[in-house]
Each structure stands twice: as C-alpha cells, then as structure tokens.
Protein backbone atom coordinates (compact mmCIF):
# COMPACT_ATOMS: atom_id res chain seq x y z
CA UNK A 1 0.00 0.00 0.00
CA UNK A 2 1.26 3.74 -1.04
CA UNK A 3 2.28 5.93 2.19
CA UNK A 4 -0.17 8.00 4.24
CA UNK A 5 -1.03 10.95 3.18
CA UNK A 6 0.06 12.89 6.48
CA UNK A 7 -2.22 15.60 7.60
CA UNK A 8 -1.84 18.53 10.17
CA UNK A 9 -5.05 20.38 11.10
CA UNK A 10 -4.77 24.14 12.51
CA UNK A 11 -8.22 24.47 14.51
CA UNK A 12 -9.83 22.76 16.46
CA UNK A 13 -13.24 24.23 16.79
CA UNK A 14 -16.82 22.13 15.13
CA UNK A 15 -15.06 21.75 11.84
CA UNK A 16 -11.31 20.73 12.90
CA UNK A 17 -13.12 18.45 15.43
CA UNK A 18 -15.79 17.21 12.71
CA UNK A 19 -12.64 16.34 10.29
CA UNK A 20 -10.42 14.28 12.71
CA UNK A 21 -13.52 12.29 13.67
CA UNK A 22 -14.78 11.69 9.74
CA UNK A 23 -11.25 10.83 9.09
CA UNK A 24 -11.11 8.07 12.19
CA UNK A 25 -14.51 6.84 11.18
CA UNK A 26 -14.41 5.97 7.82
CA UNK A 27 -10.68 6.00 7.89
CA UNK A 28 -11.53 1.97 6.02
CA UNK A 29 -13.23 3.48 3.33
CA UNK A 30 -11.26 6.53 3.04
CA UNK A 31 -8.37 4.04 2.54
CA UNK A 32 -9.72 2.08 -0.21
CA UNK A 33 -10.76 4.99 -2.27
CA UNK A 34 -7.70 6.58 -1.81
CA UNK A 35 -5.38 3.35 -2.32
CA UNK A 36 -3.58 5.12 0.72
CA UNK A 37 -4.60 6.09 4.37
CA UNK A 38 -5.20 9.02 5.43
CA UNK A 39 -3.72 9.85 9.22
CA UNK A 40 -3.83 13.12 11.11
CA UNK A 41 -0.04 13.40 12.27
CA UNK A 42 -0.59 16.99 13.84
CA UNK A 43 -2.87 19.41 14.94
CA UNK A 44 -2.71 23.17 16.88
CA UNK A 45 -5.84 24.82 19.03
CA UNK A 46 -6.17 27.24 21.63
CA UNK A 47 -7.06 25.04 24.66
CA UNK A 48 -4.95 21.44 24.77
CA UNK A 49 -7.22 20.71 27.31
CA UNK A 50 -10.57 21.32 26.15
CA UNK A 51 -12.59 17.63 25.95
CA UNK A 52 -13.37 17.13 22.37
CA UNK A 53 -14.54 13.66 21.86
CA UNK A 54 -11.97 12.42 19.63
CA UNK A 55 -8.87 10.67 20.11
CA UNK A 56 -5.98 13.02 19.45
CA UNK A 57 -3.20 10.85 20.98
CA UNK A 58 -1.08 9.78 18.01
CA UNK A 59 -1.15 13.28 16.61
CA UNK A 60 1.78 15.96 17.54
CA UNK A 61 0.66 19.16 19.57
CA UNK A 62 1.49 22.26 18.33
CA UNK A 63 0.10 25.74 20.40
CA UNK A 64 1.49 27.94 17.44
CA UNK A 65 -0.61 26.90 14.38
CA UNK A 66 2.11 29.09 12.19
CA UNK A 67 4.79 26.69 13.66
CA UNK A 68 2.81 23.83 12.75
CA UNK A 69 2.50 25.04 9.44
CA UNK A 70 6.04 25.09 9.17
CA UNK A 71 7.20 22.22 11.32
CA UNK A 72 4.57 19.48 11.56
CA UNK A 73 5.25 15.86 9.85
CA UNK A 74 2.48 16.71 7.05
CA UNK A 75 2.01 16.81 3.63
CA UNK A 76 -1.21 18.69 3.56
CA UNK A 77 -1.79 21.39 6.08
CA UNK A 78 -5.51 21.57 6.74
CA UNK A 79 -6.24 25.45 8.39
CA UNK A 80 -9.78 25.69 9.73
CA UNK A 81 -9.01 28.81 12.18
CA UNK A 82 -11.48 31.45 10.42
CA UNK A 83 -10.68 35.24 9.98
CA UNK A 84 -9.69 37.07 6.81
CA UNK A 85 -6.11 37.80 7.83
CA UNK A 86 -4.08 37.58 11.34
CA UNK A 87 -2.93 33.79 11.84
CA UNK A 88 -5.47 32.26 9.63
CA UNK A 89 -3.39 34.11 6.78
CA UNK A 90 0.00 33.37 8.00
CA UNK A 91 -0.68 29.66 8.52
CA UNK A 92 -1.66 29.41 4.36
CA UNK A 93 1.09 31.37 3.67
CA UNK A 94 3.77 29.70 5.45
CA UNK A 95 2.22 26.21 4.49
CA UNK A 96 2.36 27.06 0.86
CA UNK A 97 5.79 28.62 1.38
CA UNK A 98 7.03 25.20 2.89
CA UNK A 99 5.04 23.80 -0.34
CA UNK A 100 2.74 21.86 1.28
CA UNK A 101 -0.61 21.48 0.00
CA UNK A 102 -3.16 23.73 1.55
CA UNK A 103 -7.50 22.52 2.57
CA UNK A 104 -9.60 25.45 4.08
CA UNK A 105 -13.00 26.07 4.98
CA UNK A 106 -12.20 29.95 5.39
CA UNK A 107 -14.62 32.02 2.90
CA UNK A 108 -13.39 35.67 4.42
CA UNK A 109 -9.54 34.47 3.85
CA UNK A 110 -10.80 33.55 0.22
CA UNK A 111 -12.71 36.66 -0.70
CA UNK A 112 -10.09 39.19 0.51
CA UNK A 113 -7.13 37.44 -0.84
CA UNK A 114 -8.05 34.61 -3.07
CA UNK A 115 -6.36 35.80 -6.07
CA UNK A 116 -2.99 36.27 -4.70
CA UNK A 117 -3.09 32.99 -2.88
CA UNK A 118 -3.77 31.01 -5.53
CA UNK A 119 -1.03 32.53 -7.76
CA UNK A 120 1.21 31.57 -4.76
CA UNK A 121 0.28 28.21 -4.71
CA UNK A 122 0.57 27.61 -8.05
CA UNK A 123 3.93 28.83 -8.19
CA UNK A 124 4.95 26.72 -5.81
CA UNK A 125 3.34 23.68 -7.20
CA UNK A 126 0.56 23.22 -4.19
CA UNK A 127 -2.91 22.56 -3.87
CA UNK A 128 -4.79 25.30 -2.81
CA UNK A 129 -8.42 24.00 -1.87
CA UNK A 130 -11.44 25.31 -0.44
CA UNK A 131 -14.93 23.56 -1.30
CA UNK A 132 -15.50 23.62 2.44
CA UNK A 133 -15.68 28.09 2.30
CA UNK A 134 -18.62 27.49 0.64
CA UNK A 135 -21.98 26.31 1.26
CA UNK A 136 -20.91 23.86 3.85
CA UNK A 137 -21.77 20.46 1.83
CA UNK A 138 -23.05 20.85 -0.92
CA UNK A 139 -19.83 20.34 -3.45
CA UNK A 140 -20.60 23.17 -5.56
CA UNK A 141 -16.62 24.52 -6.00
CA UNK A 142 -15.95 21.05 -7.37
CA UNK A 143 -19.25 21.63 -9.77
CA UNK A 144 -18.42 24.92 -11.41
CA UNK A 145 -14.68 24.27 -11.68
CA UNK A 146 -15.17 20.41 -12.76
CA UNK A 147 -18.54 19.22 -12.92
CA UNK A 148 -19.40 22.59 -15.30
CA UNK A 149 -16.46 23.16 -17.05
CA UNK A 150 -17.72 22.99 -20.25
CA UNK A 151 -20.10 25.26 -19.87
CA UNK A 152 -19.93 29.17 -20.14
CA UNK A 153 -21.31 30.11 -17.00
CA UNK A 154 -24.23 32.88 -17.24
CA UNK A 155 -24.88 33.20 -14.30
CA UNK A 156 -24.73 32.20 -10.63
CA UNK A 157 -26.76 32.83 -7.52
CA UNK A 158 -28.36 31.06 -4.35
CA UNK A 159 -29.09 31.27 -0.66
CA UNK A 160 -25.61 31.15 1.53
CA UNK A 161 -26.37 31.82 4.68
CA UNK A 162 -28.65 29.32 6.44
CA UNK A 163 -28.89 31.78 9.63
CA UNK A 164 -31.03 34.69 7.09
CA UNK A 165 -32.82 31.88 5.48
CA UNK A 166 -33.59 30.44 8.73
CA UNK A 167 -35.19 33.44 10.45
CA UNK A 168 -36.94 34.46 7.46
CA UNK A 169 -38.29 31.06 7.03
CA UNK A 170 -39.88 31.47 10.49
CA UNK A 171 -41.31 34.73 10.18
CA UNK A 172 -42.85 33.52 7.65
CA UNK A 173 -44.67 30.58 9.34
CA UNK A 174 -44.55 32.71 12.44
CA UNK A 175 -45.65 35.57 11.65
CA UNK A 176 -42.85 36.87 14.05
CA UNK A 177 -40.83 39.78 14.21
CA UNK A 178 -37.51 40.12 12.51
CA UNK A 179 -35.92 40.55 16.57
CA UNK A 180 -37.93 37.82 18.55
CA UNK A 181 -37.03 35.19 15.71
CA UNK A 182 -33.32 36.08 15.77
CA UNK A 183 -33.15 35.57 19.57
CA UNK A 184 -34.55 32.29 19.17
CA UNK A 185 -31.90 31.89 16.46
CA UNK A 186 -29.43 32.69 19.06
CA UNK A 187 -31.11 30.12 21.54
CA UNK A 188 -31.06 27.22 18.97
CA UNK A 189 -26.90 27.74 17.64
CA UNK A 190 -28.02 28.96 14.29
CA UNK A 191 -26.81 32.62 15.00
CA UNK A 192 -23.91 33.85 16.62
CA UNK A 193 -24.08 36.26 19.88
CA UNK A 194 -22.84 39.03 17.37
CA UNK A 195 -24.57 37.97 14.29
CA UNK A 196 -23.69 40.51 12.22
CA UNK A 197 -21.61 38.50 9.62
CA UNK A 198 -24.73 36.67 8.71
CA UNK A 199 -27.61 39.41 8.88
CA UNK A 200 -26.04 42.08 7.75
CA UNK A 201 -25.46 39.78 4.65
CA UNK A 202 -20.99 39.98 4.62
CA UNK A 203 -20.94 36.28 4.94
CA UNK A 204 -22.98 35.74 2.03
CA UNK A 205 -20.86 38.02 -0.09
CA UNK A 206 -17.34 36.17 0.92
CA UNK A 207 -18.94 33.42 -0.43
CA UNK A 208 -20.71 34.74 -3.85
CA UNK A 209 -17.25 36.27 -4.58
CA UNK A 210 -15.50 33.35 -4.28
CA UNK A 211 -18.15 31.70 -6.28
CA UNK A 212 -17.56 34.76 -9.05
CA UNK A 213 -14.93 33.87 -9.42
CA UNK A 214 -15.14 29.80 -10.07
CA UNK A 215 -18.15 31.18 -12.56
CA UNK A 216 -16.92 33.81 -14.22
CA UNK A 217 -13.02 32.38 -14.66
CA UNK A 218 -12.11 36.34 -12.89
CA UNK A 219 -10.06 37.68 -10.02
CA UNK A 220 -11.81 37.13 -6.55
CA UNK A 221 -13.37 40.70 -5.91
CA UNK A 222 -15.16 41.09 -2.75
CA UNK A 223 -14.75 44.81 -2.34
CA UNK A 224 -17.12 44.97 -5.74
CA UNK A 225 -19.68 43.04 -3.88
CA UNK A 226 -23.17 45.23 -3.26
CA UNK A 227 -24.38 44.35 0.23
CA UNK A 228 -27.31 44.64 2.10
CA UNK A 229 -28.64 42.51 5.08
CA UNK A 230 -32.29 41.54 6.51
CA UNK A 231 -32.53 43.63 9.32
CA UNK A 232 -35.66 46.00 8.05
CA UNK A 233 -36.94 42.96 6.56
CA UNK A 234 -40.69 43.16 8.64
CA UNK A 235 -43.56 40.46 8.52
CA UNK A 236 -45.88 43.03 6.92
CA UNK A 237 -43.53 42.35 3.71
CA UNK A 238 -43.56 38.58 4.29
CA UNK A 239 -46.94 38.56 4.13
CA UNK A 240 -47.55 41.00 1.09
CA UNK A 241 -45.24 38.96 -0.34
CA UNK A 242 -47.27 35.44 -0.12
CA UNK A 243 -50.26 37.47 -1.38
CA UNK A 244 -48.10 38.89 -4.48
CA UNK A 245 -46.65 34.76 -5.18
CA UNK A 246 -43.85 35.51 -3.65
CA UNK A 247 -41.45 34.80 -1.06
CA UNK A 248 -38.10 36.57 0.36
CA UNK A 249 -34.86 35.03 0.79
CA UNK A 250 -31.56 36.59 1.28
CA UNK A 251 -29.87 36.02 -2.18
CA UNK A 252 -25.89 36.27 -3.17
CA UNK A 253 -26.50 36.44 -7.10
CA UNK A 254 -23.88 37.35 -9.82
CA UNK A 255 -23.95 37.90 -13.52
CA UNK A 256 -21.90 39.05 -16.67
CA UNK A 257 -23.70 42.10 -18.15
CA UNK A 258 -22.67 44.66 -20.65
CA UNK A 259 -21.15 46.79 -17.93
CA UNK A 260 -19.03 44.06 -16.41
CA UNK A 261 -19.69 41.58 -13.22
CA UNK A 262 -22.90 42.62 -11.61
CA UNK A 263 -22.30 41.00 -8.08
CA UNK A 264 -25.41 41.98 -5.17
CA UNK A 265 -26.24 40.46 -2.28
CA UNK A 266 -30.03 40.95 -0.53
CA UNK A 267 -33.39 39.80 0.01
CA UNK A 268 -35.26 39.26 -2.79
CA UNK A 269 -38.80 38.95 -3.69
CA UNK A 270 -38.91 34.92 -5.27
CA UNK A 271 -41.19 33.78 -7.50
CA UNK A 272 -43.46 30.51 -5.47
CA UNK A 273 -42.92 28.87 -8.64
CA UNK A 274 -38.90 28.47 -8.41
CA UNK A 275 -37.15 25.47 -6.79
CA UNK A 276 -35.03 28.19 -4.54
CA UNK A 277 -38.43 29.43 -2.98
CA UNK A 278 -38.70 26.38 -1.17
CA UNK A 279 -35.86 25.63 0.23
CA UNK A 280 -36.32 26.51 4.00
CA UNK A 281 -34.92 26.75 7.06
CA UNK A 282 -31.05 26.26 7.87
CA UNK A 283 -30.70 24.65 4.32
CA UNK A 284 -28.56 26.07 0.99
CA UNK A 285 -29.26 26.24 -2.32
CA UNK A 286 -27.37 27.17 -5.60
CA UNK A 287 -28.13 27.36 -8.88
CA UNK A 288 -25.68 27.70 -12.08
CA UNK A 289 -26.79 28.53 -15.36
CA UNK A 290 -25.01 27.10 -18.34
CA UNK A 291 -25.33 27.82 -22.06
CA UNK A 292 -25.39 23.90 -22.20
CA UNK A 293 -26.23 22.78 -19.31
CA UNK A 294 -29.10 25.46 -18.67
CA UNK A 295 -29.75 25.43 -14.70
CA UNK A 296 -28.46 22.78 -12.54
CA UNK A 297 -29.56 23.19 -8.96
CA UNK A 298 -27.63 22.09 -5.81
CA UNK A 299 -29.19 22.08 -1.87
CA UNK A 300 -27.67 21.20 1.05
CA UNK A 301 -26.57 21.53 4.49
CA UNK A 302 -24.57 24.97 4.47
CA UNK A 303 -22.83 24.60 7.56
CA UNK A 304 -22.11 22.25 10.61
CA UNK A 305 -19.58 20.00 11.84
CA UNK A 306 -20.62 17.36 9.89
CA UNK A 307 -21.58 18.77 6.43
CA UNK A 308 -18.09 21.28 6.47
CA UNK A 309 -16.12 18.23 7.42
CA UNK A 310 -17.23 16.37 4.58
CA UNK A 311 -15.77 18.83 2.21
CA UNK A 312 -12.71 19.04 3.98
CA UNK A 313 -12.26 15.45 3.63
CA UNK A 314 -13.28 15.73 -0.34
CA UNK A 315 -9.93 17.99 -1.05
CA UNK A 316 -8.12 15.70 0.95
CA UNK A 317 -9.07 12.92 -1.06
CA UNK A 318 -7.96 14.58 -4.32
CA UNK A 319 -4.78 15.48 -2.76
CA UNK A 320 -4.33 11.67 -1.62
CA UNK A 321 -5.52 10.54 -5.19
CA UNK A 322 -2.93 13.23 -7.07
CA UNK A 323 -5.91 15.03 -8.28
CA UNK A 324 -4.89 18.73 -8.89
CA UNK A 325 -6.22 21.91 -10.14
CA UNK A 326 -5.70 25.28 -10.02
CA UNK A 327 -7.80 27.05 -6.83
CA UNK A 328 -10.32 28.52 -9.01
CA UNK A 329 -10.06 26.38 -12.17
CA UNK A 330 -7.51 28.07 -13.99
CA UNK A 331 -4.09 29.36 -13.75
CA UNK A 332 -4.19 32.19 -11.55
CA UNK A 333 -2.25 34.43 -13.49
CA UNK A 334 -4.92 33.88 -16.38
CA UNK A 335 -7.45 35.21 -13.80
CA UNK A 336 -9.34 38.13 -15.69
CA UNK A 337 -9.95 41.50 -13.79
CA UNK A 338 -13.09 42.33 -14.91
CA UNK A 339 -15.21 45.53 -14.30
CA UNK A 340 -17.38 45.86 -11.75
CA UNK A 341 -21.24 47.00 -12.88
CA UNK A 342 -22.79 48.99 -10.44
CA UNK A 343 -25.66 48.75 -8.54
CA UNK A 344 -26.68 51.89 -9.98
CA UNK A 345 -26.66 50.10 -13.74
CA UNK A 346 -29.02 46.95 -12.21
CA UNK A 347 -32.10 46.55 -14.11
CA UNK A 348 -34.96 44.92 -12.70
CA UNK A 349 -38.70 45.29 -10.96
CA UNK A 350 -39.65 46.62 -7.45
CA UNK A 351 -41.80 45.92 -4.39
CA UNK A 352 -42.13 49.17 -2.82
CA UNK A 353 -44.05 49.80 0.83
CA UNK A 354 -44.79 52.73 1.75
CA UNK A 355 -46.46 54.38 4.92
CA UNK A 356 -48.78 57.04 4.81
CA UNK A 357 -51.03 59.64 5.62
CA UNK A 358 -54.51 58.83 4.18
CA UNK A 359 -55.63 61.86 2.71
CA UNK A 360 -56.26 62.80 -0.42
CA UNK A 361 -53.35 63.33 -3.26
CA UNK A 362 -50.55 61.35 -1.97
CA UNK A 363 -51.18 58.61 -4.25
CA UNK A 364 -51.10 60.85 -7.29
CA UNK A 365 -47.95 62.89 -5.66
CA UNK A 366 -45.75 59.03 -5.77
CA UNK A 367 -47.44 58.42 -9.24
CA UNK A 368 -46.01 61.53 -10.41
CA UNK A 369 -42.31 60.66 -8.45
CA UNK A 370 -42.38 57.68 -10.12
CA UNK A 371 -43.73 59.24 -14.05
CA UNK A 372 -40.89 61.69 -13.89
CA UNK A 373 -38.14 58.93 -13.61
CA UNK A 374 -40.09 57.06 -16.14
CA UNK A 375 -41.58 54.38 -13.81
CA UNK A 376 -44.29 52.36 -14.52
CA UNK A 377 -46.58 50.66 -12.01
CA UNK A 378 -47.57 46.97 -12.31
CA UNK A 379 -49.72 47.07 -9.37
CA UNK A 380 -50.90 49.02 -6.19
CA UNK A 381 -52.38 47.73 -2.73
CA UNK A 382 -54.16 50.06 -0.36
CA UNK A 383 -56.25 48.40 2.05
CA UNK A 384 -58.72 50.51 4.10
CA UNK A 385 -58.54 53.34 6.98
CA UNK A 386 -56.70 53.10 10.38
CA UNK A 387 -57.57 54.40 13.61
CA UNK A 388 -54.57 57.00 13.27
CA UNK A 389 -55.67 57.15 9.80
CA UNK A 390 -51.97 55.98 8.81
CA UNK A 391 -51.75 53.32 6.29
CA UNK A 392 -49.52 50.96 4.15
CA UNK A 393 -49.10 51.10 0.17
CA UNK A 394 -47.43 48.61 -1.61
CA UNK A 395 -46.43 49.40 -5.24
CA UNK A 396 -45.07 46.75 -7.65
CA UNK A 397 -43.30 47.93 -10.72
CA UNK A 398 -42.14 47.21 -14.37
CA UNK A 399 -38.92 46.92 -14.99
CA UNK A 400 -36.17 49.95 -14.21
CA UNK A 401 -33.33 50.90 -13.37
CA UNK A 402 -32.12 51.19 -10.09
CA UNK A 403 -30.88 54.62 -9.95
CA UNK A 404 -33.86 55.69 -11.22
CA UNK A 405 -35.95 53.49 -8.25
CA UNK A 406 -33.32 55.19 -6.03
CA UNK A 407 -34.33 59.10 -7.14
CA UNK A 408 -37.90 58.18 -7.15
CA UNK A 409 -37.72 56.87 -3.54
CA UNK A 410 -35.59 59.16 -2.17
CA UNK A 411 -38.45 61.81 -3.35
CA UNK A 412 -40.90 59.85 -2.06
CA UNK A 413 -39.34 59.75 1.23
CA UNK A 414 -39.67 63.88 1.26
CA UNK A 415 -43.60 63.92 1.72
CA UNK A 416 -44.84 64.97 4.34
CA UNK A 417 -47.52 62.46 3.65
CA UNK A 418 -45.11 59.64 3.90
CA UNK A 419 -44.11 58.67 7.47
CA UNK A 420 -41.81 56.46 7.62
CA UNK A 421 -38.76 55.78 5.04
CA UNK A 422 -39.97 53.52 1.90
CA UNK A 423 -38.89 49.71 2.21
CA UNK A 424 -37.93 48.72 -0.95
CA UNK A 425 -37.28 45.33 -2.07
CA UNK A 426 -36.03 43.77 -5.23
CA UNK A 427 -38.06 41.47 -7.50
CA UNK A 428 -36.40 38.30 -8.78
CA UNK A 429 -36.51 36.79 -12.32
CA UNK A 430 -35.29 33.16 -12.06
C-alpha cells in the first residue's frame, strides 16, 4: 500500500473536530478509495485541554498553528481557524511557502485574498483548496470548476447563509418579528451572539465572490460586492409577499452584463414557482446557469460539523488521489480583472411599501415621483382606513433601473404624507 497521506489540522473548533472524527470513522473506506490512508499526524488549538470527543493521541501538539504550518510531519496542512487575515493568513502562507498542499474552509480568507493565494500556490506547485468556504456540503466549488467546465457560465446565484434563510423562514410561518425570531436563532446555535456576519449579509458576499470567481473564470473581488442585510426585513412584507406569489430570501446572485460583473447580495422577492423558494430553514441552495447545461440546482446543508467536514475530507481525497487543479479552475495568473457594474446600472422590478397619511393626493404625488423617472406601475395595494388614519401602500413595478428606483424613492421619502422611510425590495426573475 502507497504511504499516508500525512495531515496537520490548525483548529480545532466544530469543523477541525468534525474532520479528525470523519477521518477516524471511515478511515476503512477513506483508505480504499484513496489506495492510501489518510492519518492526522498533527494538529494546533487554543485550549490542549478542552474535551473534544476524539482521540488526538497519536497526533503531535502544536500551540502555534504558524509553527505547525512550518514544522509538523504533514504533507497537507488543513487550516480551519477562520478570519480574513491575522494567523489564519499566515498559517496558508507559510504552508504554501514550505510547499505543502493547503485545505480550508475559510470564505473571508478567500474573498479578501483569493487571487494572490492562488497565484502563490501555483507557483509553488501546491494545492490550494477550499470547497469547504462554501456552502458547507453541498460540493458546488468542485461543480463549477469540474462538474461545469464545459459550460460558459451565465450566471450564478443562491441562498448562503442558512442563519437569514432560517429566520426568514420562520417569520414567515410565524408571523414573528424580525428581533424575537433572531433571539430564538441565538437560543437554537443557528446565529452567533454578534450575528452581524450573517444578517447584515458579509458572509454571504465572501462566499458569492468566491463563487464569481469559479463562474466567471475572474479575479476574486469582494470589495465589488453590493451588500445589504435583513434587518428592516418586517412580517408586513412577508406577508404582502405570499399574497403577491412571492417569497423573500436573502440572495448572493452574480452575472456578466454589458457593464461588467454585476455582483449583489439581498433579500429578494422569489417567485413561489422556483425550486429556490422552497428551500427553507437552515438549508442552501445554488443554482448555475449554463449555455449547455441550462440550470443545474444544488441544496444542502450549508454549515455544521458534519456537512463542512465532509468537504474538507473531499480535497483531501484529491490530494491523496494526485488530483490537482488550479484554486479557481484556472491558472491564476490567467485570472481576468473584470469591471465591476454597479448597482446603480441593475435593471430589474420593485416591491415598494410605503407608509402614509390617508388623505387625499398622496397617491397621485408618488405616481407623479415615479412618471418623472419614467416608472411604470404593475400594481398598487391600499387596504382601508386606520384608527390614526396611517396606512400601508405597496407598489409593484415594471422593470427599471435602479438609480432611477433610487431618485424616485428618495423623493418619495420627502412627503410629508409619507411617514416612515420607503422599504424597498427587489423582485427576482429566475
């Protein structure tokens, strides 16, 4: 039988701790599809001490993950730490450096410095991998850089972050606010203490950048990334939406247009009728168009011990096999720096709500806001009188553009009829 493949893992945390114990499990099978075994030799985490429920004992201790990136008895180093630069970044670097191969599950490392990474690794001859960074797993790195190759990619989008999906998914059935169901979220482990990251939508946008770039063949470029998060996201939209035949998800979605890579994360007003509407809860979903293919659609577990383990343990395999590819399926120095296409240039319809006085002539005043940027409405809800005589108007549009929806609004906004700011939300055609 061939030698081990001898891996070090930096982190110990859910997915370090998920990887050692898929690797002891099914180390048998592991071995026969690899013709090799596959042995963790070393590993590096804050607390030595800390019970984990595996059995560390044959593996070398390291408390400076750098040093085991450097020192450790490895062929692969395997760095599940987390954090866009700091010691996350100097583990990689000094692995690849050493020329060791390189496994990580870290989507913020990716996004920020991707590109310069993976021209690193390749001239040094290593395996940079990463389907773990995204969408826990479901293998959709090894899909558009293998599975899709000979397709040109169109376009690529999907929900990321199984936190957003997960409270929207309950206000929905809940008819909850957007705060008590994120507490609960909290309760349950599907949201951090500071969930930021994952409502304010920068999680899903490390990973639709990195995905950008597997689509699009292009450099990894997070900072041209439009973001917005869920937090004004209210149930009154939820349930206009169900009565329009829609539903909202949090959506990272990229495209090639005629003014470069349009790249946008937020939530989106689905079509019912759309495979993506229905996935629910905690779950992913991506979908990749082809110009052979057409759509192929992927759903999953997007994060966990478990499910980010498994995709750890994929790139190891193709490292122990002597399967090798460039990080984001070709040569990075043939990585194309493409122009970003602004937000401002995005073309699509509209799900306005606004809040009002009911008196006469505001509707006609936001007809006219949205006639003189050359608007035109699709539809209009106005239900009857309140008690403070203050009441919601939804507005669907045709198709614009969105600087135009952005002057219209922002006019809007200026009435004195119209009480609170206008909640806008993008309409999806999938």
């Amino acid at each position: 039988m061939a030698n081990p493949l001898k891996i070090a893992i930096a982190g110990l945390g859910n997915v370090g701790a998920g990887t050692v114990k898929l690797l002891a499990e099914n180390a048998d099978l592991l071995t026969r599809r690899c013709g090799r075994p596959l042995v963790v030799t070393a590993v590096s985490a804050r607390d030595r001490k800390r019970e984990r429920g595996i059995d560390l004992s044959r593996a070398a201790w390291f408390d400076d993950p750098v040093r085991l990136a450097a020192e450790a008895d490895a062929d692969v180093i395997v760095e599940v730490i987390g954090g866009s630069d700091g010691v996350a970044k100097s583990v990689v670097e000094v692995a690849i450096g050493r020329k060791r191969d390189v496994v990580t599950a870290n989507k913020a490392l990716l996004a920020l410095h991707g590109a310069a990474l993976a021209r690193t690794a390749d001239q040094a001859g290593v395996s940079l991998a990463f389907e773990a960074a995204v969408a826990g797993g479901i293998p959709i790195v090894k899909a558009l850089r293998e599975g899709l190759a000979g397709n040109r990619i169109t376009r690529v989008y999907g929900i990321l972050n199984g936190t957003c999906n997960y409270i929207l998914s309950t206000m929905r059935k809940s008819k909850r606010e957007f705060g008590d169901v994120l507490a609960e979220a909290q309760k349950l482990g599907y949201a951090e203490a500071d969930p930021s990251f994952d409502i304010d939508g920068i999680d899903t946008a490390h990973k639709l950048a990195i995905l950008t770039s597997l689509a699009f063949g292009c450099e990894v470029n997070y900072a041209g990334v439009h973001v917005e998060g869920i937090r004004h996201i209210s149930p009154l939209d939820i349930e206009y939406a169900a009565e329009l035949g829609y539903r909202i998800k949090l959506l990272g979605s990229a495209k090639l247009t005629d003014h470069g890579v349009e790249q946008r994360v937020h939530p989106c007003m689905v079509p019912m009728d759309v495979p993506i509407a229905h996935v629910e809860g905690v779950l992913n979903a991506v979908v990749a168009t082809g110009n052979f293919v057409q759509d192929s659609v992927f759903e999953g577990r997007g994060a966990g011990a478990g499910p980010t383990a498994s995709s750890v343990v994929s790139d190891l395999i193709d490292i122990a096999v002597g399967r090798r590819m460039p990080a984001f399926g070709i040569p990075a120095k043939d990585l194309a720096k493409l122009a970003v296409s602004p937000m401002e240039r995005h073309s699509g319809e509209y799900y306005v709500r606004l809040t009002v006085q009911d008196r006469p002539g505001v509707i006609a005043d936001v007809a006219a806001a949205l006639r003189d940027e050359r608007i035109s409405m699709a539809a209009m809800i106005q239900r009857g009188k309140s008690p403070d005589n203050i009441v919601p108007v939804v507005l669907m549009t045709h198709a614009t553009e969105e600087a135009a929806m952005t002057r219209a609004l922002a006019r809007i906004g200026r009435f004195e009829a119209v009480v609170q700011p206008p909640r806008m939300i993008r309409i999806e055609t999938l």
